[in-house]
Protein backbone atom coordinates (compact mmCIF):
# COMPACT_ATOMS: atom_id res chain seq x y z
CA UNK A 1 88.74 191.18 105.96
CA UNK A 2 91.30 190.96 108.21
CA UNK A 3 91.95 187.63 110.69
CA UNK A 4 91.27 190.02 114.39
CA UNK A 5 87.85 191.61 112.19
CA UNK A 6 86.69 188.11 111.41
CA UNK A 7 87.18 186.62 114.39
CA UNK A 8 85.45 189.40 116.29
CA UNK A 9 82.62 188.61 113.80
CA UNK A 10 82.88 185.17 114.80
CA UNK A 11 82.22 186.22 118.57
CA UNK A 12 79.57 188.25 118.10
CA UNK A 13 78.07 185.05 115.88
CA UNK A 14 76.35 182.22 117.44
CA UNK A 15 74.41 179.07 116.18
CA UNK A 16 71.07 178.71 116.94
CA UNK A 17 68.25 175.73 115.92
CA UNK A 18 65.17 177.09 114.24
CA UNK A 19 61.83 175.59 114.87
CA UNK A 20 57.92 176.43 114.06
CA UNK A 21 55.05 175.94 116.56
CA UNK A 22 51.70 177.11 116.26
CA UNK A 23 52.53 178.97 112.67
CA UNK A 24 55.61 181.08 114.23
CA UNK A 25 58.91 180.65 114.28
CA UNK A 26 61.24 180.36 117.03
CA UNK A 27 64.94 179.76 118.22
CA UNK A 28 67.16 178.16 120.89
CA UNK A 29 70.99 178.51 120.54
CA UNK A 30 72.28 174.88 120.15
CA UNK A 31 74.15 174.82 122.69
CA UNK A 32 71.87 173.48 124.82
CA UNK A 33 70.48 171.21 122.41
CA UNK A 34 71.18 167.72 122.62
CA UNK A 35 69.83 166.26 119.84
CA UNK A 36 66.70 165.75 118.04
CA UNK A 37 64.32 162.78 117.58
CA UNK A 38 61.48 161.60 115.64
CA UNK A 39 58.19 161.94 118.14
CA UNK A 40 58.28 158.34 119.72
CA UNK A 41 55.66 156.59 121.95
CA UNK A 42 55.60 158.08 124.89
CA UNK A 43 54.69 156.62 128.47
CA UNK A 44 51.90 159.07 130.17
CA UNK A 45 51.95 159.43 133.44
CA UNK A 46 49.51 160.50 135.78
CA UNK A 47 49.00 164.19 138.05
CA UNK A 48 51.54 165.09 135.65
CA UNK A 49 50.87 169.07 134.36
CA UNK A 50 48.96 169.69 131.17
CA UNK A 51 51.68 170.34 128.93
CA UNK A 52 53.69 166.94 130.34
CA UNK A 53 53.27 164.80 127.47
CA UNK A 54 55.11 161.57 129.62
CA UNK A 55 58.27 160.48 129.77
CA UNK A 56 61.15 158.24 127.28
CA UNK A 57 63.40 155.76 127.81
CA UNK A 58 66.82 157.67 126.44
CA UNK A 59 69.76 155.53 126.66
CA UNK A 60 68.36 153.70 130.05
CA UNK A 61 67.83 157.24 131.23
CA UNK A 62 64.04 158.26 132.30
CA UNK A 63 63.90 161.79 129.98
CA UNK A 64 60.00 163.79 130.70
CA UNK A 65 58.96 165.28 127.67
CA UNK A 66 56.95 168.38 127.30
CA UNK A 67 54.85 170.58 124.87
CA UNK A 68 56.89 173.37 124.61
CA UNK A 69 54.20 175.54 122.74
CA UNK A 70 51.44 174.54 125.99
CA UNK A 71 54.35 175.57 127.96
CA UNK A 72 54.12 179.03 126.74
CA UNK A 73 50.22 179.42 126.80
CA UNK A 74 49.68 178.09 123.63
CA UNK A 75 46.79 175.50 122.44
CA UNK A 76 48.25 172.09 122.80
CA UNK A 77 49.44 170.00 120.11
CA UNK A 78 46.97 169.14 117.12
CA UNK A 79 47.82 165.61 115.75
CA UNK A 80 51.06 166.54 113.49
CA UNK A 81 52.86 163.64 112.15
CA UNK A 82 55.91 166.02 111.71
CA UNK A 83 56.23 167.06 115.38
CA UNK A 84 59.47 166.45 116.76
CA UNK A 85 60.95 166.48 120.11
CA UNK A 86 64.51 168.40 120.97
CA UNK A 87 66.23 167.20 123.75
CA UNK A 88 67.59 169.66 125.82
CA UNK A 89 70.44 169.83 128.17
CA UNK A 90 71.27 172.39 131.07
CA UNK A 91 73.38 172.38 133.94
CA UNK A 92 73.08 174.05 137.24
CA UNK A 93 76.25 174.08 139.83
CA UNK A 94 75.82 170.76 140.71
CA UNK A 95 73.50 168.84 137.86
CA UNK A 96 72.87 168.13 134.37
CA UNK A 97 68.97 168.02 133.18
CA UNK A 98 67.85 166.64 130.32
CA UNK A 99 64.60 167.05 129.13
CA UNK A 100 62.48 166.75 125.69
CA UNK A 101 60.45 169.73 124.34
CA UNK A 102 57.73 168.61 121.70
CA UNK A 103 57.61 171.43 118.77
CA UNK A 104 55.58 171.15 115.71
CA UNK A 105 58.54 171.13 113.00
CA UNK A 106 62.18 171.38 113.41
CA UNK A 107 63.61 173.63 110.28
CA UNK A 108 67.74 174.58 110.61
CA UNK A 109 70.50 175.67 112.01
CA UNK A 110 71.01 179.07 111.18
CA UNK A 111 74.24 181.80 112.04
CA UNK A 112 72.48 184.64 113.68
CA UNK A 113 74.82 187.90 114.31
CA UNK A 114 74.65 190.29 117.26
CA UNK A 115 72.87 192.77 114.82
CA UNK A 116 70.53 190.43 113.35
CA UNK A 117 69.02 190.36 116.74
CA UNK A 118 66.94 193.34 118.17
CA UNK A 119 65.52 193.89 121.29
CA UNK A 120 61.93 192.61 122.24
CA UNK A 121 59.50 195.47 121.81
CA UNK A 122 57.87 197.48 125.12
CA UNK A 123 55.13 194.91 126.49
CA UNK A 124 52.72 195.16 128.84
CA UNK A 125 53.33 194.42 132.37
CA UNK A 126 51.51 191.22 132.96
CA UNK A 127 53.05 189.50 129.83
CA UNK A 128 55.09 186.85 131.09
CA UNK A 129 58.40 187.31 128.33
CA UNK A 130 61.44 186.50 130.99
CA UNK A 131 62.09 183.64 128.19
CA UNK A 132 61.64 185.72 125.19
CA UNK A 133 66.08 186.82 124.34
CA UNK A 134 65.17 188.98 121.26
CA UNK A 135 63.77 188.72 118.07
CA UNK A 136 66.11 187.63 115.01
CA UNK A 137 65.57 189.03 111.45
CA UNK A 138 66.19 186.39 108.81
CA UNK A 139 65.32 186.38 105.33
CA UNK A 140 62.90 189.47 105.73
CA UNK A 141 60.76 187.76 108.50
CA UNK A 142 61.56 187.19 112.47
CA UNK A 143 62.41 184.59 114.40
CA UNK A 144 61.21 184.75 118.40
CA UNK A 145 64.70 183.33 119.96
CA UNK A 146 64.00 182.07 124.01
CA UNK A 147 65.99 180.75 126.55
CA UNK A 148 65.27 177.55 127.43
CA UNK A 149 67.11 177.67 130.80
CA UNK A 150 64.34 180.40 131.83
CA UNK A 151 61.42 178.61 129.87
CA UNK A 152 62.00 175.55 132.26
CA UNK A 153 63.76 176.13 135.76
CA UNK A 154 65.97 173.95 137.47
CA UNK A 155 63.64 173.94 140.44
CA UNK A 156 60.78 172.55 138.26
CA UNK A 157 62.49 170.47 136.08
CA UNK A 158 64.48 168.63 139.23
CA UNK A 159 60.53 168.42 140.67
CA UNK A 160 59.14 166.41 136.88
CA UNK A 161 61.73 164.23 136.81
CA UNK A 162 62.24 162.61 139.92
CA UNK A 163 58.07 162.44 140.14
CA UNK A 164 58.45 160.90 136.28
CA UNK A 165 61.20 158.23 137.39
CA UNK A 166 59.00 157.34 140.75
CA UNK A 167 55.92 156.98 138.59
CA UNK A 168 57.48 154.90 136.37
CA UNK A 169 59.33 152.80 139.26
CA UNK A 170 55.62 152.31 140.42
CA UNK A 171 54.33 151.34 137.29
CA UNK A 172 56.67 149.02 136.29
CA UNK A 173 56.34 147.27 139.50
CA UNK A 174 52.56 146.98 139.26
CA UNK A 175 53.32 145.52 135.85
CA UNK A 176 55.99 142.42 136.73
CA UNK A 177 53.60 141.84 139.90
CA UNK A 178 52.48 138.57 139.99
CA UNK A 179 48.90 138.05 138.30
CA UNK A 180 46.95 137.63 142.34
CA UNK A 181 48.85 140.52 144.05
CA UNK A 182 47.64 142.72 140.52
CA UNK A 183 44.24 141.49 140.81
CA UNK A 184 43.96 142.04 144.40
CA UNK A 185 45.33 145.42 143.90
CA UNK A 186 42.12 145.52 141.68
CA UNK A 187 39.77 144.95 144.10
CA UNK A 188 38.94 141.56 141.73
């Protein structure tokens, strides 16, 4: 193969993180991953949405975390001691977000070619697949690859975590209260 043939397969090649959820398989192309972490404690918050799962402390930095799957109109999360969270990064003109998506495994990091990924299928109308890139063949099955940036907007994603960093402001401020101003907070 020549050098200009290989690097136009390079192009046309991009890196992408597989994960399962719900017994399929999906995946995001790394850039915009972050990194990935064991599924720690997690500080719940509340009024938050259903598929909010709270919020972690990431490097002194207030990160909400979310059940991707929910997100998507899926069940939530069963108990699985292998769930994982991805942390996420995207930037808009003038910000960087980061947020955590819960998923139920985290599997590779897999090379996926231009034509190992086809076109999603006609759907009806009212299915919501704006997120939904294509669908990549690997190893005589498919992966469902989304976009994250369209799976969680800027808009809403500005909205969670500023209300996740004043909730926790509030709550750790009820917390280091003294013990009368907590109890007359209390009503006791």
């Amino acid at each position: 193969m020549k050098t200009s043939d290989k690097n136009k397969e390079l192009e046309n090649t991009s890196q992408y993180l597989t994960f399962a959820m719900r017994d399929e398989n999906y995946a995001v192309k790394i850039n915009h991953v972050r990194e990935v972490l064991d599924l720690p404690a997690l500080t719940k918050l509340p009024t938050m949405p259903a598929y909010m799962c709270g919020v972690i402390s990431l490097r002194e930095q207030v990160v909400p975390i979310m059940d991707l799957g929910q997100m998507l109109g899926m069940p939530p999360l069963a108990d699985n001691r292998q769930a994982t969270i991805i942390i996420f990064k995207t930037r808009t003109e003038d910000h960087e977000y980061i947020f955590g998506a819960v998923v139920d495994k985290v599997k590779t990091v897999i090379d996926l070619g231009a034509d190992e990924i086809e076109p999603l299928p006609p759907m009806r109308e009212d299915m919501l697949t704006d997120f939904i890139v294509g669908m990549g063949r690997k190893d005589n099955g498919f992966l469902i690859i989304i976009d994250i940036e369209q799976v969680m907007s800027a808009k809403e994603l500005n909205s969670l975590t500023v209300k996740a960093i004043r909730d926790m402001k509030t709550m750790a401020a009820a917390l280091t209260a003294p013990v009368e101003e907590r109890q007359m907070a209390a009503g006791g």
